[in-house]
C-alpha atoms as a PDB file:
ATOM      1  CA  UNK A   1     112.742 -56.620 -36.318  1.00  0.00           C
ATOM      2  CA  UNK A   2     114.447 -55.653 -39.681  1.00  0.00           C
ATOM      3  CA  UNK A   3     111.225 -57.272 -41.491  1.00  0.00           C
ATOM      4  CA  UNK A   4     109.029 -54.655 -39.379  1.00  0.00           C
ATOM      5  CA  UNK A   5     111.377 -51.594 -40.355  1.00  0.00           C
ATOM      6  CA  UNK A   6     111.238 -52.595 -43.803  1.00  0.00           C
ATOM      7  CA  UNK A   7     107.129 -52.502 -43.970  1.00  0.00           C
ATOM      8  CA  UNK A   8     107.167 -48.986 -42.533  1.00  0.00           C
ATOM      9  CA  UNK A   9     110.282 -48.087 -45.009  1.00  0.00           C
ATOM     10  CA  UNK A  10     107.603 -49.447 -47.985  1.00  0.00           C
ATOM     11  CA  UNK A  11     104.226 -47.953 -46.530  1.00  0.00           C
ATOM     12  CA  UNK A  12     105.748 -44.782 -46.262  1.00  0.00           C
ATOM     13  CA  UNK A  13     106.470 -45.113 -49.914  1.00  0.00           C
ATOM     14  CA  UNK A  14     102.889 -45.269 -50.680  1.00  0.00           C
ATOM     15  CA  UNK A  15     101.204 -42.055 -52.249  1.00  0.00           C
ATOM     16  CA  UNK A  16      98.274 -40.800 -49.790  1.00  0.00           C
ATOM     17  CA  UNK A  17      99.444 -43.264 -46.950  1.00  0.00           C
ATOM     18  CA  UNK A  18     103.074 -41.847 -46.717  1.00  0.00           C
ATOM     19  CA  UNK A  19     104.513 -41.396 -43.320  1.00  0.00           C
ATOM     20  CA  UNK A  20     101.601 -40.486 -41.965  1.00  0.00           C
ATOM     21  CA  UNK A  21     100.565 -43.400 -41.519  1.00  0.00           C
ATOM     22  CA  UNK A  22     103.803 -45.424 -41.585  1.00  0.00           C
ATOM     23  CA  UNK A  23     105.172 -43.772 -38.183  1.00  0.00           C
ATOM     24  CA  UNK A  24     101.900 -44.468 -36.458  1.00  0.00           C
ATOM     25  CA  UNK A  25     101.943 -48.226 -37.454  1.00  0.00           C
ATOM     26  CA  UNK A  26     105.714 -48.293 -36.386  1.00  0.00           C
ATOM     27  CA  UNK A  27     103.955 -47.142 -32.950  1.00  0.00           C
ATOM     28  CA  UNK A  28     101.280 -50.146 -33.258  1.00  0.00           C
ATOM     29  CA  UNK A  29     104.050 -52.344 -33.951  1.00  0.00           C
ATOM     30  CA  UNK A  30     105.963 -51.836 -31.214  1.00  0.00           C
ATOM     31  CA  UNK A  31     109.167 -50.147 -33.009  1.00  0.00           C
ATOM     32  CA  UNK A  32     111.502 -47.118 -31.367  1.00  0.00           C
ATOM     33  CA  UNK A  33     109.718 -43.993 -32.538  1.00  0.00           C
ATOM     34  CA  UNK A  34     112.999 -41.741 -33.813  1.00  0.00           C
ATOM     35  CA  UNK A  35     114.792 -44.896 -35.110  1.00  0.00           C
ATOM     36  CA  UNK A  36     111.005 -45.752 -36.966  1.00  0.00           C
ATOM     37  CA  UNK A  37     111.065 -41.909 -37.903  1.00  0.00           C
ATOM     38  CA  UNK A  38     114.173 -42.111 -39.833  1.00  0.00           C
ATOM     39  CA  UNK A  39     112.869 -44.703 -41.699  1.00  0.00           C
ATOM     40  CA  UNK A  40     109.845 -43.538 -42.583  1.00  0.00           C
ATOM     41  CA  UNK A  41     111.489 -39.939 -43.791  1.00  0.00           C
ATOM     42  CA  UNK A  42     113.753 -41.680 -46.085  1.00  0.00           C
ATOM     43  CA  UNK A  43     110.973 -43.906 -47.472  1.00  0.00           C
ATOM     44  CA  UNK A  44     109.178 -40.913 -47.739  1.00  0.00           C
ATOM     45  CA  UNK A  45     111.578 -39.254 -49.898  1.00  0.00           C
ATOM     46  CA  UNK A  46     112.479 -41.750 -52.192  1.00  0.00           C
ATOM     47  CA  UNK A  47     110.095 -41.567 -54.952  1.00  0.00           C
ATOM     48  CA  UNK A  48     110.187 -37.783 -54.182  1.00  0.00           C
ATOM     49  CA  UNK A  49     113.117 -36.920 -56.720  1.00  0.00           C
ATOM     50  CA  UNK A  50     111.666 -39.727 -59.534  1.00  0.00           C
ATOM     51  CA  UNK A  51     107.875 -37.995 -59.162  1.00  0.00           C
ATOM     52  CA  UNK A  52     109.443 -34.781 -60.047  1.00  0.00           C
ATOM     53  CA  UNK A  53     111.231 -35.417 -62.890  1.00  0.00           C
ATOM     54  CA  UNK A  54     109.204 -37.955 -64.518  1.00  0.00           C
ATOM     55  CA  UNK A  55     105.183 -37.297 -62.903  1.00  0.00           C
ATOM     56  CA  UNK A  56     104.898 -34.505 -66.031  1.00  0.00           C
ATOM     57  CA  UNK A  57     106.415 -36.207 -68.719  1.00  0.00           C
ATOM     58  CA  UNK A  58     103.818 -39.231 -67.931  1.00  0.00           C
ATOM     59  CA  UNK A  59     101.016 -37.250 -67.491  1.00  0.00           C
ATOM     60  CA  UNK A  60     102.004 -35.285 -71.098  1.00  0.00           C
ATOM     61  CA  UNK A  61     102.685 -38.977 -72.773  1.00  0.00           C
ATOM     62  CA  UNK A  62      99.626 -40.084 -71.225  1.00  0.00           C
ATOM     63  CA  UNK A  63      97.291 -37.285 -72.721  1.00  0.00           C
ATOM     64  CA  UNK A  64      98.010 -37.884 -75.952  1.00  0.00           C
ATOM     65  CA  UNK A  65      96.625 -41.973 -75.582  1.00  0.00           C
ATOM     66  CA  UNK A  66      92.925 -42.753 -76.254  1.00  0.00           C
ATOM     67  CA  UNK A  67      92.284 -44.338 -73.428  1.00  0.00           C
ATOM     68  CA  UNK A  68      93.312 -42.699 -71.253  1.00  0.00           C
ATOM     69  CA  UNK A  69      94.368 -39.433 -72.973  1.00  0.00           C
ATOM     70  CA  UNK A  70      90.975 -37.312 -71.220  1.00  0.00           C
ATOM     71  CA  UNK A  71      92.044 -38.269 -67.688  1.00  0.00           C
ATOM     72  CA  UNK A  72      95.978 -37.362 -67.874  1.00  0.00           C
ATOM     73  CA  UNK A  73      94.957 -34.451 -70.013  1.00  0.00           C
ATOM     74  CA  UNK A  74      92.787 -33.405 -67.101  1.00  0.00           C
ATOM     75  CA  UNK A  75      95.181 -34.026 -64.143  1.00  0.00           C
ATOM     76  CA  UNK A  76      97.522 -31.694 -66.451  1.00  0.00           C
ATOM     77  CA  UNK A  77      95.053 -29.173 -66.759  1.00  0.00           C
ATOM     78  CA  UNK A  78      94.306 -29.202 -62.823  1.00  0.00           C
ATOM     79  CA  UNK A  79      97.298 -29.373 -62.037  1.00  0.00           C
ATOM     80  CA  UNK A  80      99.010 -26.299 -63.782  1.00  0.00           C
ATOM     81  CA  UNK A  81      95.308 -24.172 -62.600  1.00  0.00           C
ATOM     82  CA  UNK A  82      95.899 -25.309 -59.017  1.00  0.00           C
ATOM     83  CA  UNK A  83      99.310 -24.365 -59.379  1.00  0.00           C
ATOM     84  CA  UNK A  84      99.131 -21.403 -60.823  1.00  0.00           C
ATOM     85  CA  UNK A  85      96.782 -19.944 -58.405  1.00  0.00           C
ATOM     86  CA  UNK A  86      99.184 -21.069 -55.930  1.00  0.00           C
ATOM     87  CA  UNK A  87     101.857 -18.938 -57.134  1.00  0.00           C
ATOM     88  CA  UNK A  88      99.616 -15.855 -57.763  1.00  0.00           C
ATOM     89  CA  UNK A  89      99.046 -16.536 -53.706  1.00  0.00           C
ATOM     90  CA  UNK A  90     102.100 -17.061 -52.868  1.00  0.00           C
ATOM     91  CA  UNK A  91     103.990 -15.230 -54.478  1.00  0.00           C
ATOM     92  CA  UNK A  92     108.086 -15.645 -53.457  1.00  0.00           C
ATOM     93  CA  UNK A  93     106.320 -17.612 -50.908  1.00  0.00           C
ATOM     94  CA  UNK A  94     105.707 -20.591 -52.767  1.00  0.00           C
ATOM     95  CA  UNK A  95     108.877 -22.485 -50.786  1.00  0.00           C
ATOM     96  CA  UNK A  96     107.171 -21.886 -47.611  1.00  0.00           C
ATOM     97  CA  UNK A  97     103.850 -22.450 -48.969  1.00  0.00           C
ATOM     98  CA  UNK A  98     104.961 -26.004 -50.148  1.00  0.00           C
ATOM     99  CA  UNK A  99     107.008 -26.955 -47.134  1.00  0.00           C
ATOM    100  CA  UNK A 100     103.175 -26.243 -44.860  1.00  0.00           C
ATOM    101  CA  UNK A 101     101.071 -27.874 -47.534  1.00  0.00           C
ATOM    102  CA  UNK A 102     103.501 -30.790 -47.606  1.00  0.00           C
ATOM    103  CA  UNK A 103     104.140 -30.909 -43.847  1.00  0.00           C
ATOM    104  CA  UNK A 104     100.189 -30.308 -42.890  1.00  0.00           C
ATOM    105  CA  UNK A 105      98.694 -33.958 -41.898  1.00  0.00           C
ATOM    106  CA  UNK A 106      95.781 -33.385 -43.890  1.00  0.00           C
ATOM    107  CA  UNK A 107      94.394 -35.609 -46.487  1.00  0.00           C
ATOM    108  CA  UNK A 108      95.477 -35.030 -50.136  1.00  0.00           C
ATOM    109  CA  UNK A 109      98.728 -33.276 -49.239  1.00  0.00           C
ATOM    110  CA  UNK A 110     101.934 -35.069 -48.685  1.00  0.00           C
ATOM    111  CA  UNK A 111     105.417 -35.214 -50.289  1.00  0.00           C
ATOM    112  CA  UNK A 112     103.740 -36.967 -53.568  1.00  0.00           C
ATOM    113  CA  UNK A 113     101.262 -34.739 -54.001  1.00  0.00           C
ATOM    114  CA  UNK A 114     103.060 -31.627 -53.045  1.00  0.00           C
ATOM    115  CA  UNK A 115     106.109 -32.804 -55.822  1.00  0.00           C
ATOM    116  CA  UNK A 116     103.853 -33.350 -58.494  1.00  0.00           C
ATOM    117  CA  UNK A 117     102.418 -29.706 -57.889  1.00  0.00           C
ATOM    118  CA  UNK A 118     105.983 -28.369 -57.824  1.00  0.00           C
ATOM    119  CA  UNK A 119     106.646 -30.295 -60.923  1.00  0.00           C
ATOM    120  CA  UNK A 120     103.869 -28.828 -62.721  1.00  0.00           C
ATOM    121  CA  UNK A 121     104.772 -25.288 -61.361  1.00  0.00           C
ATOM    122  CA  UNK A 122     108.020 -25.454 -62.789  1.00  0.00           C
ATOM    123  CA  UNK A 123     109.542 -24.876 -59.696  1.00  0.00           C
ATOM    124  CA  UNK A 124     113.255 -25.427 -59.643  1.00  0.00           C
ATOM    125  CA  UNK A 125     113.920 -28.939 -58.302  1.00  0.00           C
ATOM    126  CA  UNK A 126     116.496 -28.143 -55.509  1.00  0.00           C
ATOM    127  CA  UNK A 127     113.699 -25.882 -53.720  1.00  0.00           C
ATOM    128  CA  UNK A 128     111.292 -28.280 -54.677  1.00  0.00           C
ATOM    129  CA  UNK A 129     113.300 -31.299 -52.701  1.00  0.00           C
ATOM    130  CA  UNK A 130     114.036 -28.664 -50.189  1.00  0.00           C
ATOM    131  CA  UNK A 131     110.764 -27.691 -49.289  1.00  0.00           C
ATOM    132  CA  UNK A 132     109.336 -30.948 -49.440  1.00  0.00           C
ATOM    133  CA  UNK A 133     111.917 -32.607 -47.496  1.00  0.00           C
ATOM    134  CA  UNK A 134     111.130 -29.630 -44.557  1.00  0.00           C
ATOM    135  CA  UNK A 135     107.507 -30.517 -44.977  1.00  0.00           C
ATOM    136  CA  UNK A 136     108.030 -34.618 -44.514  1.00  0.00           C
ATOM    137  CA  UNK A 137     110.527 -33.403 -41.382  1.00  0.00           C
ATOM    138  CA  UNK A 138     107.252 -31.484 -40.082  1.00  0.00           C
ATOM    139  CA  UNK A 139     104.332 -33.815 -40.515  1.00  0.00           C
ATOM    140  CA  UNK A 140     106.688 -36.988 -39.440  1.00  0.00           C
ATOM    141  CA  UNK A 141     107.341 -34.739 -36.408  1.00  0.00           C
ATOM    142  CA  UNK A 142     103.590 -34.361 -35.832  1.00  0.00           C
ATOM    143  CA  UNK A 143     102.882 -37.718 -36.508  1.00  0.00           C
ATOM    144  CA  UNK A 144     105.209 -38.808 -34.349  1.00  0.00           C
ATOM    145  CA  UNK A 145     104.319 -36.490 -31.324  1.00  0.00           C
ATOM    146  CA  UNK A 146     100.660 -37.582 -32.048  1.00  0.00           C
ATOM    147  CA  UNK A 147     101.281 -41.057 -32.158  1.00  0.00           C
ATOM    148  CA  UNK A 148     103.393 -40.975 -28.643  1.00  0.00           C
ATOM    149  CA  UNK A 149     100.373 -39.145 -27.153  1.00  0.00           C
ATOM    150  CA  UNK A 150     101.883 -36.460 -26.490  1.00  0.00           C
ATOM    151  CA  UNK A 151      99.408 -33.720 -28.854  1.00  0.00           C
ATOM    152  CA  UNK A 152      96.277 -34.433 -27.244  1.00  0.00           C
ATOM    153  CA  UNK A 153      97.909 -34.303 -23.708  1.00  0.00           C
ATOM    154  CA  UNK A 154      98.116 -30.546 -25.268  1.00  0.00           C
ATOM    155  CA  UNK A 155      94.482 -30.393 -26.362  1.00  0.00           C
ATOM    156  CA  UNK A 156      95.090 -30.364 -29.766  1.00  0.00           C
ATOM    157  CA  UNK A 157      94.088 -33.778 -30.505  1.00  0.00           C
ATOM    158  CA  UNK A 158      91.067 -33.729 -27.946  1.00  0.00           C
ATOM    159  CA  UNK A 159      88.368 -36.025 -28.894  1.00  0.00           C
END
């Protein structure tokens, strides 16, 4: 059993997977949804602290390399766009806005993703970890609801 808790622990360390797809395998597998839910939140948060403090500094060292200075360069560029038009949006907002773009089961958002735009916002890391913390509580939540069934009893999840 500790072998199945510790593959959920490491797939919901994986950027795009996360725990959104961790807590339904947990459900494939057989596991205790909350205790598989714990899990999955802390491997979820893990690399959450390291991506912010380090995710710029790569992507700067990175765009100064030839080959692959364009890319990095380009993910910088993106990023700090995208982010700033985020801010101009949502204004003293952006906590909420990152805790729903995090916590939204949608593909491309997620505590990586969300981190590395708060990173390249500038945003202060305590609201950063905050808000992306509430937003891995909220999609392991849904995730977890969805995987026991229990949103498309509701309609939302209605095939």
């Amino acid at each position: 059993m500790l072998k199945k808790y510790l593959l959920i622990f490491l797939i919901s360390m994986v950027p795009v997977v996360e725990l959104r797809g961790a807590i339904p395998y947990s459900q494939v597998m057989g596991l205790p949804l909350l205790p598989s839910y714990i899990v999955c939140i802390i491997g979820n948060m893990l690399p959450v602290p390291f991506i912010y403090l380090f995710a710029r500094k790569v992507l700067e060292w990175g765009s100064t390399k030839p080959v692959i200075g364009k890319l990095f360069a380009w993910f910088l560029r993106k990023g700090e766009r995208g982010g700033q038009k985020l801010q101009a949006k949502a204004g003293l907002g952006l906590f909420v806005a990152l805790l729903l773009f995090v916590g939204i089961p949608l593909p491309g958002t997620g505590a990586w993703t969300g981190t590395l735009a708060a990173s390249l916002l500038d945003f202060d890391f305590k609201s950063s970890v905050l808000a992306v913390m509430g937003g891995v509580l909220l999609a392991g939540v849904i995730m977890g609801l969805a995987s026991a069934g229990l949103l498309g009893a509701f309609g939302f999840l209605a095939a």
